[in-house]
Protein backbone atom coordinates (compact mmCIF):
# COMPACT_ATOMS: atom_id res chain seq x y z
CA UNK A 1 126.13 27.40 -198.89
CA UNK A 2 122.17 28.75 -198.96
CA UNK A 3 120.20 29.33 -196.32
CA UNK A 4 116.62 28.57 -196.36
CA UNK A 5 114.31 29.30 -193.47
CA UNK A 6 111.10 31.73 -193.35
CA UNK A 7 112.07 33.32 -190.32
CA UNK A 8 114.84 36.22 -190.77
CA UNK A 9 116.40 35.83 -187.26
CA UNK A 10 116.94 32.26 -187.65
CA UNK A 11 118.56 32.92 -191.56
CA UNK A 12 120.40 35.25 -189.59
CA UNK A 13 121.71 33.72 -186.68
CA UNK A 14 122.73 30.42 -188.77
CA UNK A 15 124.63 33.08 -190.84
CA UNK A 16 126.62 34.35 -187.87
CA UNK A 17 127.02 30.70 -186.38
CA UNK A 18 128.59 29.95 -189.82
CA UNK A 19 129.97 32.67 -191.56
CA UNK A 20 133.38 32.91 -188.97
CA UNK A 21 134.36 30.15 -189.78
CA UNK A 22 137.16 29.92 -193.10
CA UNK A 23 135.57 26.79 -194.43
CA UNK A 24 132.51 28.10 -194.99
CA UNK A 25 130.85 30.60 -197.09
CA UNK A 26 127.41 31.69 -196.81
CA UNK A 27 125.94 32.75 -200.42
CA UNK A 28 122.83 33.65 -199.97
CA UNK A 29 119.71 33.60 -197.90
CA UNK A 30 115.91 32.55 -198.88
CA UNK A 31 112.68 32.76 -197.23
CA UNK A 32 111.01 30.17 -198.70
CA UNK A 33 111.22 27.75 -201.19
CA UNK A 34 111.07 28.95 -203.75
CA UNK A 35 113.58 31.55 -203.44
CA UNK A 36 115.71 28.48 -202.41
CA UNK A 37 115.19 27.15 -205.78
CA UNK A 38 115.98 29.73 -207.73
CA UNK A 39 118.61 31.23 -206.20
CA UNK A 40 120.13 27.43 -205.86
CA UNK A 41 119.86 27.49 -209.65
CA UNK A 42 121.56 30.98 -210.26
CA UNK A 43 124.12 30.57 -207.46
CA UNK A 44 124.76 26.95 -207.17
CA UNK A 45 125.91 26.71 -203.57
CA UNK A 46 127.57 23.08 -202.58
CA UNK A 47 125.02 22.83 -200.02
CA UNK A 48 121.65 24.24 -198.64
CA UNK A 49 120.31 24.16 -195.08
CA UNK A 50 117.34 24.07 -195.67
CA UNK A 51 114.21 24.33 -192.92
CA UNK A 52 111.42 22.13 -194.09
CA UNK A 53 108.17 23.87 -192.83
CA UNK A 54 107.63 27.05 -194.88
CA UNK A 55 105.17 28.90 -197.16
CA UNK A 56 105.36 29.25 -200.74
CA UNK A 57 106.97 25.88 -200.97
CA UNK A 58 107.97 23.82 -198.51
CA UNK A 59 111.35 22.47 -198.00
CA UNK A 60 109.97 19.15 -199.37
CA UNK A 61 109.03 20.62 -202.58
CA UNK A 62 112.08 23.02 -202.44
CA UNK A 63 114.57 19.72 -202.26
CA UNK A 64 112.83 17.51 -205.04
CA UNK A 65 112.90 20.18 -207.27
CA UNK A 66 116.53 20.64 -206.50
CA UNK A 67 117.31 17.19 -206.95
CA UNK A 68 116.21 16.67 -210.11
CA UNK A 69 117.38 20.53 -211.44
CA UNK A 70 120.40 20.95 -208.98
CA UNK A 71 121.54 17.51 -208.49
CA UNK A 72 125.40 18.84 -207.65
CA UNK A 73 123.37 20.60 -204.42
CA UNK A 74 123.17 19.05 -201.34
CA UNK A 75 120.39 19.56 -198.65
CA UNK A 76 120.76 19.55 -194.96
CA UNK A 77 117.16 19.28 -193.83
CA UNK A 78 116.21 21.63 -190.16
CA UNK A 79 113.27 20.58 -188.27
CA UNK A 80 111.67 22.17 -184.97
CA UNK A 81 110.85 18.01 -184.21
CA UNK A 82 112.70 15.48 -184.16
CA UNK A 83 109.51 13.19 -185.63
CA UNK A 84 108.36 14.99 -188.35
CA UNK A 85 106.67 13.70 -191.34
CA UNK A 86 107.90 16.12 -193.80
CA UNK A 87 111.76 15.43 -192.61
CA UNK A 88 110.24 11.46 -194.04
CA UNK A 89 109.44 13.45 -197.31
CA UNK A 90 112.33 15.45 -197.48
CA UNK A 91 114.79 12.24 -197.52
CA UNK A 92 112.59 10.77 -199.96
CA UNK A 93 112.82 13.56 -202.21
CA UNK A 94 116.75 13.85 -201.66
CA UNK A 95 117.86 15.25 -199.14
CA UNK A 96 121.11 13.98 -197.86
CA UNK A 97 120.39 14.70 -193.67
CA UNK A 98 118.39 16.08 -191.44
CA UNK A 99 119.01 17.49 -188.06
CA UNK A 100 116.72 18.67 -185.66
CA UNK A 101 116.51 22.48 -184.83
CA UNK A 102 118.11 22.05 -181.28
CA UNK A 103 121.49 20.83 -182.81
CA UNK A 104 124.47 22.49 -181.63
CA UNK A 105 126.24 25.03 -183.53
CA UNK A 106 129.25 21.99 -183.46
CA UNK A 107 126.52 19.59 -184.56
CA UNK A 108 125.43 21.40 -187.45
CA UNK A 109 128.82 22.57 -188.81
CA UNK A 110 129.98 18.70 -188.80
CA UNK A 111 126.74 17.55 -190.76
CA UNK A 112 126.77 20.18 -192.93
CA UNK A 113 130.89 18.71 -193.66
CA UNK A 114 129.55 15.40 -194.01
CA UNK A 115 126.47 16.38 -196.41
CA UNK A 116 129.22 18.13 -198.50
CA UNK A 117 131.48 14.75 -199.02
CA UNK A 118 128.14 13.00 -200.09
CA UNK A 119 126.98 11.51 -197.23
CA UNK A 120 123.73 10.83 -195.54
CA UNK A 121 123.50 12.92 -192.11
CA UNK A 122 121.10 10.74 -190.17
CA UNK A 123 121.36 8.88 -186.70
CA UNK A 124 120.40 5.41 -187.63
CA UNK A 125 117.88 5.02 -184.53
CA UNK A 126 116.38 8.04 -185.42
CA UNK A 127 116.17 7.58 -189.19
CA UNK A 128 114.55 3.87 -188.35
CA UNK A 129 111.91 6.14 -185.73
CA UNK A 130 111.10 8.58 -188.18
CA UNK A 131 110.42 6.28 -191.00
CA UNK A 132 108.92 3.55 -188.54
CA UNK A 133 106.38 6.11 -187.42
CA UNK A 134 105.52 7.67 -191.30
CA UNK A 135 105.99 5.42 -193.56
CA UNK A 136 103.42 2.44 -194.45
CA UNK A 137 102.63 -0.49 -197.08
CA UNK A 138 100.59 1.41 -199.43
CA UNK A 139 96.41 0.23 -198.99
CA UNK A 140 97.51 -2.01 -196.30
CA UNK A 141 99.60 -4.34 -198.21
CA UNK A 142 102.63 -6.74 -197.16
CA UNK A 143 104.75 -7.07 -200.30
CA UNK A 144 107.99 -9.05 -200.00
CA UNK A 145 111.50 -8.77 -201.28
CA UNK A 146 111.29 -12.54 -203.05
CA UNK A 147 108.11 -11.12 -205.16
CA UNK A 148 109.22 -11.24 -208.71
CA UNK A 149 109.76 -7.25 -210.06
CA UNK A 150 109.29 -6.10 -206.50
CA UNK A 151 111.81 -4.23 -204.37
CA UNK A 152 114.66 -6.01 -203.43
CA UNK A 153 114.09 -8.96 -205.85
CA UNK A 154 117.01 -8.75 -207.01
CA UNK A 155 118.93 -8.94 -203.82
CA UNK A 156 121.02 -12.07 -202.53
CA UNK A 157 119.51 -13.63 -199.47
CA UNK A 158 122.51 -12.55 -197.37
CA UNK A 159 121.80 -8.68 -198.78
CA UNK A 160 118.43 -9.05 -197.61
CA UNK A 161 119.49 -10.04 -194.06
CA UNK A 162 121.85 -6.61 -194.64
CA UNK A 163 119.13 -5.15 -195.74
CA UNK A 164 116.71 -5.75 -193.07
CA UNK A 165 119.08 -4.76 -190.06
CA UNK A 166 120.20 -1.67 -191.43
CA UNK A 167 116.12 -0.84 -191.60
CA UNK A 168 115.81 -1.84 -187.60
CA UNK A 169 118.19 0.86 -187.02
CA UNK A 170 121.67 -0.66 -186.69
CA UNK A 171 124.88 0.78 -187.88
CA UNK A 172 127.56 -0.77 -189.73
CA UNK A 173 129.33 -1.89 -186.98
CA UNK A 174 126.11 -3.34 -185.68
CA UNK A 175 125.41 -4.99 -188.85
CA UNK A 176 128.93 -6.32 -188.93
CA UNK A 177 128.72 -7.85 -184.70
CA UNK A 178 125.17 -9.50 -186.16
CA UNK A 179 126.42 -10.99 -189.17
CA UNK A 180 129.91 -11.85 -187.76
CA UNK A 181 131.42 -9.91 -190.88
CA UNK A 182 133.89 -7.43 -191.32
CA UNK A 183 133.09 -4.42 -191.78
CA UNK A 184 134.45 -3.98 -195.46
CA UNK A 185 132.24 -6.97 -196.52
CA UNK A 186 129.02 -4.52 -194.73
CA UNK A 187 130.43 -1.96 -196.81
CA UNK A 188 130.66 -3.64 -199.88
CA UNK A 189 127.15 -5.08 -199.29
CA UNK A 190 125.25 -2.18 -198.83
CA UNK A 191 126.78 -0.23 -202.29
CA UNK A 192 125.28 -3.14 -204.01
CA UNK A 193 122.23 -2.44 -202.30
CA UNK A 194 122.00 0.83 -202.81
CA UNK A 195 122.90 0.07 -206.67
CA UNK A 196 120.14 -3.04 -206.99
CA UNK A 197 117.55 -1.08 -205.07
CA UNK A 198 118.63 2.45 -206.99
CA UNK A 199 118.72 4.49 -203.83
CA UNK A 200 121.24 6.78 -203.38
CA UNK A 201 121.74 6.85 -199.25
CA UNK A 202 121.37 4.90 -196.17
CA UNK A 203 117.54 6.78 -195.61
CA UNK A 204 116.47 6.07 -198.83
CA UNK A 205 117.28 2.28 -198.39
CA UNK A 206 115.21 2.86 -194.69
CA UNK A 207 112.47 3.76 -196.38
CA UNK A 208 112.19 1.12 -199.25
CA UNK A 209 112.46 -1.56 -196.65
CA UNK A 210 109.69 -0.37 -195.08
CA UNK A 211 107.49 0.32 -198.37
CA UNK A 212 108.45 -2.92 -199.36
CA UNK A 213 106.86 -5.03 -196.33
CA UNK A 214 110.37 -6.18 -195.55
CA UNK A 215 110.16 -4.34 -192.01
CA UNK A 216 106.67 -3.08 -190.20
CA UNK A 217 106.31 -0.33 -187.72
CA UNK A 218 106.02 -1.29 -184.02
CA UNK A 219 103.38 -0.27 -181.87
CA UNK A 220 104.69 2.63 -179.67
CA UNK A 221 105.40 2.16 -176.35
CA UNK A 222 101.71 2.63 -174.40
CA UNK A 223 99.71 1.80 -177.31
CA UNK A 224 97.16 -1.29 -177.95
CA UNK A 225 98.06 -4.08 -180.28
């Protein structure tokens, strides 16, 4: 794996967090991302951890140029906060998790496992607060899933209701309780959701719902209507 972050202790001490154990093996170290990129490119590590606020390029810029150069590389998105616009951009650009700075060393060595199989690393509540919080209609619109061409169209009505719950934040098994289905049926719905929308993860999916007008942000907590 790479390790991307613009402050040398932190590279470091992820390093020494990492390095004892036999499963993993530390490649290289960048301090921006730049560096990520092109050591990514000569090296080709299975994964990067990659810290999203840095100069040069960010780790937003650092992952979509991965993605589309590097697509075999995974990214692990850090972030000092756990609501951060840029972690919004760094899923949108392809980044297969995020996890907040504060993780434990336990925490971080099981996402970065998880990002390595190809899946998204992303607590669904906090995926749905991030995106909730960032991501809007563009210009104040309200497109819908039934508009012909439009994201989604092509969904069944029942993938739409799949849809929509897995953008308020519920997991599979919540999705499967609320639908009184099995959870292989979820399953099977969201690939096909993921294929018809052409996403490639659960955040992406998040994130069209709510470009799409299919789910709106709620007012926080203390705020006026």
């Amino acid at each position: 794996m790479l390790i991307v972050d613009d402050q040398p202790l932190v590279r470091r001490g992820l390093s020494l967090i990492l390095s004892p154990d036999p499963s993993f093996e530390v490649v290289g170290e960048a301090g921006d991302g730049a560096q990520a990129v092109a050591l990514a490119r000569e090296l080709r590590p299975d994964v990067v951890v990659m810290d999203i606020r840095m100069p040069v390029l960010d780790g937003v810029g650092a992952t979509r140029e991965l993605a589309a150069t590097v697509p075999d590389c995974r990214v692990l998105a850090l972030s000092t906060f756990d609501l951060d616009e840029y972690v919004v951009g760094a899923l949108r650009a392809g980044a297969y998790g995020f996890l907040p700075k504060d993780s434990s060393p336990e925490d971080l060595a099981a996402a970065i496992r998880t990002v390595h199989t190809g899946e998204a690393v992303v607590a669904p509540r906090l995926l749905t607060r991030l995106i909730s919080t960032y991501v809007r209609t563009p210009h104040g619109e309200r497109p819908t899933p039934a508009r012909p061409g439009g994201p989604g169209s092509e969904l069944t009505p029942r993938e739409v209701e799949v849809w929509r719950l897995m953008a308020t934040g519920l997991d599979n098994a919540g999705i499967s309780a609320a639908l009184d289905i099995s959870l292989s049926t979820v399953k099977n719905y969201i690939t096909s959701i993921f294929d018809k929308l052409a996403v490639r993860d659960r955040a992406q999916a998040v994130i069209a719902a709510y470009e799409s007008g299919l789910v709106t942000a709620r007012p926080a907590a203390g705020t006026g209507s």
